[in-house]
Protein backbone atom coordinates (compact mmCIF):
# COMPACT_ATOMS: atom_id res chain seq x y z
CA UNK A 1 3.02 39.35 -243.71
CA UNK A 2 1.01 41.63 -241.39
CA UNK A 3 -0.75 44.54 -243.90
CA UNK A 4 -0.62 48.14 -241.95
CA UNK A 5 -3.93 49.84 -242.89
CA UNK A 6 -4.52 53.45 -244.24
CA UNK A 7 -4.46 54.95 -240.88
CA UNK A 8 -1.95 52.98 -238.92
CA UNK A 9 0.47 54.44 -241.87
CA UNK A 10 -0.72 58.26 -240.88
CA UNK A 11 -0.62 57.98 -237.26
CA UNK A 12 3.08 56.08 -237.70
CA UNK A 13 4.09 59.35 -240.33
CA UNK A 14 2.73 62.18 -238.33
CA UNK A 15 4.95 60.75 -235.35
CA UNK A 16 8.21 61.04 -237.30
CA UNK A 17 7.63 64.30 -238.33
CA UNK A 18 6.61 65.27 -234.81
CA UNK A 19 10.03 63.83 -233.95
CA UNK A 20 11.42 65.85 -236.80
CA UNK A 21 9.54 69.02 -236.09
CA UNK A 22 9.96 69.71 -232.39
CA UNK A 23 14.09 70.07 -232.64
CA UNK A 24 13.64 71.91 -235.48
CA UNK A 25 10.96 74.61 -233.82
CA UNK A 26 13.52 74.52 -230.46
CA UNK A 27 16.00 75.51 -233.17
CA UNK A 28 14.28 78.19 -234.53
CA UNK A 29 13.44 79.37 -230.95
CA UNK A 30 16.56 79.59 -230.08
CA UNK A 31 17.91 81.10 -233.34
CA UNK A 32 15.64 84.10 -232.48
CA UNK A 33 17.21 84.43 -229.43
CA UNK A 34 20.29 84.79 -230.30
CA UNK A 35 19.74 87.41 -233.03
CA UNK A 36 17.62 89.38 -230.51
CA UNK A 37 20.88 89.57 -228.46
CA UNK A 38 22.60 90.51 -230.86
CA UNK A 39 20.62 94.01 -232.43
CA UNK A 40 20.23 94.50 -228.42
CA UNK A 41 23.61 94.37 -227.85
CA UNK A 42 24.69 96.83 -230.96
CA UNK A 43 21.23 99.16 -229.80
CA UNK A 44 22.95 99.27 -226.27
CA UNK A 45 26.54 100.64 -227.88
CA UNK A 46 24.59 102.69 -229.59
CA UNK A 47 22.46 104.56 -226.49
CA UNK A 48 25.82 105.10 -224.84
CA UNK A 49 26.98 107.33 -227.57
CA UNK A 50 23.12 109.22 -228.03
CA UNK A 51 22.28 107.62 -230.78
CA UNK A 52 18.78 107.21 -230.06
CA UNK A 53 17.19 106.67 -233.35
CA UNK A 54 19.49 104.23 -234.59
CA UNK A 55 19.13 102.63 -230.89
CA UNK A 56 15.26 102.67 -231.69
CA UNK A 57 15.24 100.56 -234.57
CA UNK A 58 18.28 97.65 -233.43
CA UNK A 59 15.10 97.60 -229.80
CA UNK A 60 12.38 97.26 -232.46
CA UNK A 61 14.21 94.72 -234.23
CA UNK A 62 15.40 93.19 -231.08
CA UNK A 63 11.63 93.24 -230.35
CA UNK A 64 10.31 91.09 -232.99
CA UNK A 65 12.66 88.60 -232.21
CA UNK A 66 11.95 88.13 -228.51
CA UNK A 67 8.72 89.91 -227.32
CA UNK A 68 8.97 88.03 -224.13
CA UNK A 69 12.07 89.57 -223.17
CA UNK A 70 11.66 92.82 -220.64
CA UNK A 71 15.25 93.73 -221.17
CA UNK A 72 14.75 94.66 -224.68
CA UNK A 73 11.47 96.76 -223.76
CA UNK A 74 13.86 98.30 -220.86
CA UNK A 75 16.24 99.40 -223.54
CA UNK A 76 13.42 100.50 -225.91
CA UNK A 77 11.67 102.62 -223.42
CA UNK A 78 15.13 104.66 -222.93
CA UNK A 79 16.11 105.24 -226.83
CA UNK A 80 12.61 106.33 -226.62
CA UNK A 81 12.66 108.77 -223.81
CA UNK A 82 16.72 110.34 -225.29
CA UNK A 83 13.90 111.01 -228.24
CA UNK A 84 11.64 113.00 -226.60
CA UNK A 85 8.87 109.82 -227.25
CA UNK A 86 7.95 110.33 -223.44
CA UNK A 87 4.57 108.24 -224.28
CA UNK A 88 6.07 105.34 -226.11
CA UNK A 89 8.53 105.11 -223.29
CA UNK A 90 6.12 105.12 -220.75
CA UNK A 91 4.32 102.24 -222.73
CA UNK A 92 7.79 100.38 -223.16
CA UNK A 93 9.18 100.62 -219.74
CA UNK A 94 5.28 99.72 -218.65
CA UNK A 95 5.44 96.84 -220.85
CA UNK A 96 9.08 95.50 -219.34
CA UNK A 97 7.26 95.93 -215.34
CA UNK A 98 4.43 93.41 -217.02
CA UNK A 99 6.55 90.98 -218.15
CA UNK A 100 9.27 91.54 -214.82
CA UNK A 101 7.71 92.95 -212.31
CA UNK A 102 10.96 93.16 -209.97
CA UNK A 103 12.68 94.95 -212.21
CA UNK A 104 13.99 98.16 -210.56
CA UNK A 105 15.99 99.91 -213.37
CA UNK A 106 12.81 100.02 -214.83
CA UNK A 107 11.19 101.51 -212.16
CA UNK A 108 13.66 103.80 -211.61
CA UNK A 109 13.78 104.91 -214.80
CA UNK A 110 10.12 105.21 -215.36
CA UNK A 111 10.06 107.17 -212.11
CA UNK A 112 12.72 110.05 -214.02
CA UNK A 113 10.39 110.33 -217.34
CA UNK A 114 7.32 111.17 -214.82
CA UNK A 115 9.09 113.50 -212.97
CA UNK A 116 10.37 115.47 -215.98
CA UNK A 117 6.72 115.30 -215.97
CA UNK A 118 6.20 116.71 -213.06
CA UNK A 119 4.50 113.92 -211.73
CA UNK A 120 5.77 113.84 -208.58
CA UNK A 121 3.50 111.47 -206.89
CA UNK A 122 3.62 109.04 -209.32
CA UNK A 123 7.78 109.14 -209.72
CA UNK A 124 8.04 108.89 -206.23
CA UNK A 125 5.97 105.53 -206.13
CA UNK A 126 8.42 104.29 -208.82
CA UNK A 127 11.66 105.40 -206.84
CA UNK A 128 10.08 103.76 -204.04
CA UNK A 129 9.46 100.34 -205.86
CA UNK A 130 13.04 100.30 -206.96
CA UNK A 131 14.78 101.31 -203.76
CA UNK A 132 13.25 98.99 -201.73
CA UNK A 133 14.27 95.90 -204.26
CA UNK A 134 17.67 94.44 -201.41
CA UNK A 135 19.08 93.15 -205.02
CA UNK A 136 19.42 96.68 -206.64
CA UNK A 137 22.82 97.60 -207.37
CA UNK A 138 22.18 101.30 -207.10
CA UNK A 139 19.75 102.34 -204.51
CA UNK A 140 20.76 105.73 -204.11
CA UNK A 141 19.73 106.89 -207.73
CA UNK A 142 16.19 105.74 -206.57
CA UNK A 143 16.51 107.06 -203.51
CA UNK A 144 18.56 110.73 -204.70
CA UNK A 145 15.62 110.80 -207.30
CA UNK A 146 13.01 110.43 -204.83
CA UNK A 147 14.37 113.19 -202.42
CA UNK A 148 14.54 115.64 -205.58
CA UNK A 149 10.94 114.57 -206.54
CA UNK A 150 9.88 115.49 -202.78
CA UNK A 151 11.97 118.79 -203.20
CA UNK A 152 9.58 119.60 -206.28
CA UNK A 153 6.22 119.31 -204.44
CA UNK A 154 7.96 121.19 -201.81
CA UNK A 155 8.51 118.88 -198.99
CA UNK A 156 12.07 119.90 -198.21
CA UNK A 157 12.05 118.11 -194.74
CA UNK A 158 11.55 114.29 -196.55
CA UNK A 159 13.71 115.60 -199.50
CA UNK A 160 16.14 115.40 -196.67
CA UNK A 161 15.45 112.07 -195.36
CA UNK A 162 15.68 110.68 -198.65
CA UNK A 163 19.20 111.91 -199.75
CA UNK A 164 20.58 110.93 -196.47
CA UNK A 165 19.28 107.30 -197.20
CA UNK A 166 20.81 107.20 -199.96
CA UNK A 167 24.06 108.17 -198.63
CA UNK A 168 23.35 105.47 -195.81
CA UNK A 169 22.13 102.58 -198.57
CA UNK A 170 25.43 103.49 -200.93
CA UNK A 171 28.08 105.90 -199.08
CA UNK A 172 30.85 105.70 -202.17
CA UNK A 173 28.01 106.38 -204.94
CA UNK A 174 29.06 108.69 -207.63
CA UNK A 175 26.02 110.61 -206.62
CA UNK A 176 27.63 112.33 -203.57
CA UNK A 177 28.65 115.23 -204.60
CA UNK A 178 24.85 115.51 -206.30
CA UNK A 179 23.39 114.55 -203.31
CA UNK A 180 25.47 117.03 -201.19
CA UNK A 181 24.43 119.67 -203.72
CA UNK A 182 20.85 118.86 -203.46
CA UNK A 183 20.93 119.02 -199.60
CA UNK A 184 22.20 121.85 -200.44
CA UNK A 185 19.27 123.30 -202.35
CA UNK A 186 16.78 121.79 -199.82
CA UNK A 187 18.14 123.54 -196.81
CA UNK A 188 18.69 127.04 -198.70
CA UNK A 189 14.90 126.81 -198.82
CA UNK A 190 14.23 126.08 -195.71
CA UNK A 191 16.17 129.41 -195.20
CA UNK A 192 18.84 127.20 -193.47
CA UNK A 193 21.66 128.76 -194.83
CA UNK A 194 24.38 127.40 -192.42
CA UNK A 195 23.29 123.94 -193.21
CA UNK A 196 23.53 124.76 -197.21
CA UNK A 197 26.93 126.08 -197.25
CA UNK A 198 28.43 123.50 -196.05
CA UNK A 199 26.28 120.34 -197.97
CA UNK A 200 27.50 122.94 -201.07
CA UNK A 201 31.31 123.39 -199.95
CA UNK A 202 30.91 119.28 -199.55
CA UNK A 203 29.49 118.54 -203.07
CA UNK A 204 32.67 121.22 -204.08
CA UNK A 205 35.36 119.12 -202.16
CA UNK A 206 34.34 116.20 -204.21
CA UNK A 207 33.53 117.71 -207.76
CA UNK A 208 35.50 121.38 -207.89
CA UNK A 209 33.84 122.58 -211.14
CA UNK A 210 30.28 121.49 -210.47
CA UNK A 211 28.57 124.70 -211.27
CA UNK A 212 25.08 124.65 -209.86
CA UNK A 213 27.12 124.23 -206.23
CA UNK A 214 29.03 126.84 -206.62
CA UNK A 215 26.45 129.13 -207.64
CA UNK A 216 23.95 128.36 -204.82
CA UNK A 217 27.20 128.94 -202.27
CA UNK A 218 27.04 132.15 -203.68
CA UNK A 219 23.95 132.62 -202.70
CA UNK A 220 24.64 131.50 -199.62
CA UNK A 221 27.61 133.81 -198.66
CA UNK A 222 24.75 136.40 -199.57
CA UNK A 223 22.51 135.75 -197.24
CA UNK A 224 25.24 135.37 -194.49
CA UNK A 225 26.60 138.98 -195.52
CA UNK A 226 29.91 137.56 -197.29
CA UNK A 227 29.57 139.46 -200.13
CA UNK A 228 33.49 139.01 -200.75
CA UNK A 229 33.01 135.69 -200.26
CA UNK A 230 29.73 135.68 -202.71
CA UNK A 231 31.62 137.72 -205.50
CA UNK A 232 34.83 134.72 -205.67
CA UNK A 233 32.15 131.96 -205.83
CA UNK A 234 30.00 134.16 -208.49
CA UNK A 235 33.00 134.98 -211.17
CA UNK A 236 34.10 131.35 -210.51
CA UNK A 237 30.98 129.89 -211.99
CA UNK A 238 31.25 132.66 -214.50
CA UNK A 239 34.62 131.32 -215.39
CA UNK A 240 33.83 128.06 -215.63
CA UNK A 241 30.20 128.61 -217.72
CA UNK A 242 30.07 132.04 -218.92
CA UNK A 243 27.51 130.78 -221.54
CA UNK A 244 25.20 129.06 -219.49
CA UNK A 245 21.75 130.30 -217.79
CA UNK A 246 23.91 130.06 -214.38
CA UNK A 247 26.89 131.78 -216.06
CA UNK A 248 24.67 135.26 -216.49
CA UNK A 249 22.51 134.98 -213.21
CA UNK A 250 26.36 134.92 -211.50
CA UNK A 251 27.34 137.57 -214.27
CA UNK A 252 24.84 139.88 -212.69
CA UNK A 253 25.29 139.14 -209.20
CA UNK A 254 28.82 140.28 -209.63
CA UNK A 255 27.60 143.51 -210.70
CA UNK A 256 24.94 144.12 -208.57
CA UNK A 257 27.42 143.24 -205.54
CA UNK A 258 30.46 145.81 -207.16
């Protein structure tokens, strides 16, 4: 009977447990995973109703499970940003472009925290990034966020160009009647006033009660000498937002056109 030395015995034990350990580690793996999913899942229920903090922690948690997965950053970086945490969700929405660098939402919505900034530059390389990704189901937040970050540093004419891509890239967005609106905006300071009331009476034919619209075609029947037109556009928007900074800038155009 064949004897099996000292070491022949360790090298034949540390292979079962190899066999033993390796399913079990998968296991494990896996089990993280899952339970990752799961507080990401609950934190994403909870950023459509604002809950941001309690978003936070279910991201963290989410996190530790699964560090390698840029989803869960994504989600971070927005409970983050609903919390005012503008650096950490830089850092979080940075992190998810590390780990997936094709990852437009994340661009996109990196690109709105640095133009709240008011870094336009920067937010419009970030709008670009995402709008030019062909497998992006919404192009024409990228590019409608774009054209407003061109609007900021004053460059009406490609403010232009950009919303009518995005009306080109995605013609039934719910964006219209923003886009419209913001066309809008972009020829009433080019002094185009023509051109503004009717991008404004558009974004009005497809939302009735958006305020800032009706407001700005307000303005616009001013400068065309409508003032009876200006005053039914000006107590509208009072009507609808009497409260709101818009509500008293039309209260007082009312009375300074009586």
């Amino acid at each position: 009977m064949r004897k099996i030395g000292l070491g022949g015995l360790c090298v034949g034990m540390l292979s079962i447990f190899s066999l033993i350990l390796l399913p079990a580690g998968c296991a494990t793996s896996r089990w993280k995973q899952e339970q990752a999913d799961v507080h990401m899942k609950i934190g994403m229920g909870q950023l459509e109703s604002r809950q941001y903090h309690e978003a936070m922690k279910e991201f963290l948690a989410a996190q530790k499970m699964d560090p390698s997965d840029a989803r869960i950053h994504y989600y971070l970086g927005i409970a983050y940003n609903g919390k005012g945490l503008r650096e950490k969700a830089i850092e979080s929405f940075g992190r998810a472009l590390s780990l997936k660098p094709d990852y437009p939402e994340a661009s996109n919505y990196l690109g709105t925290v640095y133009l709240d900034m008011g870094f336009w530059d920067k937010a419009i390389a970030l709008f670009e990034q995402a709008a030019s990704n062909t497998m992006y189901d919404t192009p024409a937040a990228a590019l409608y966020n774009m054209g407003w970050a061109y609007h900021n540093k004053g460059d009406y004419g490609m403010a232009l160009v950009k919303y009518r891509e995005a009306i080109a890239r995605q013609p039934n967005s719910v964006l219209m009647p923003l886009i419209e609106k913001n066309m809008g905006l972009a020829n009433f300071a080019r002094q185009d006033f023509v051109q503004a009331r009717e991008h404004f009476e558009k974004s009005l034919t497809m939302a009735p009660n958006l305020v800032e619209a009706m407001y700005w075609l307000g303005e616009c029947h001013v400068e065309l000498n409508d003032s009876a037109a200006a005053l039914k556009a000006f107590q509208k928007v009072f009507n609808l937002d009497p409260e709101s900074q818009l509500g008293q800038r039309a209260k007082k155009r009312i009375e300074e056109l009586k």
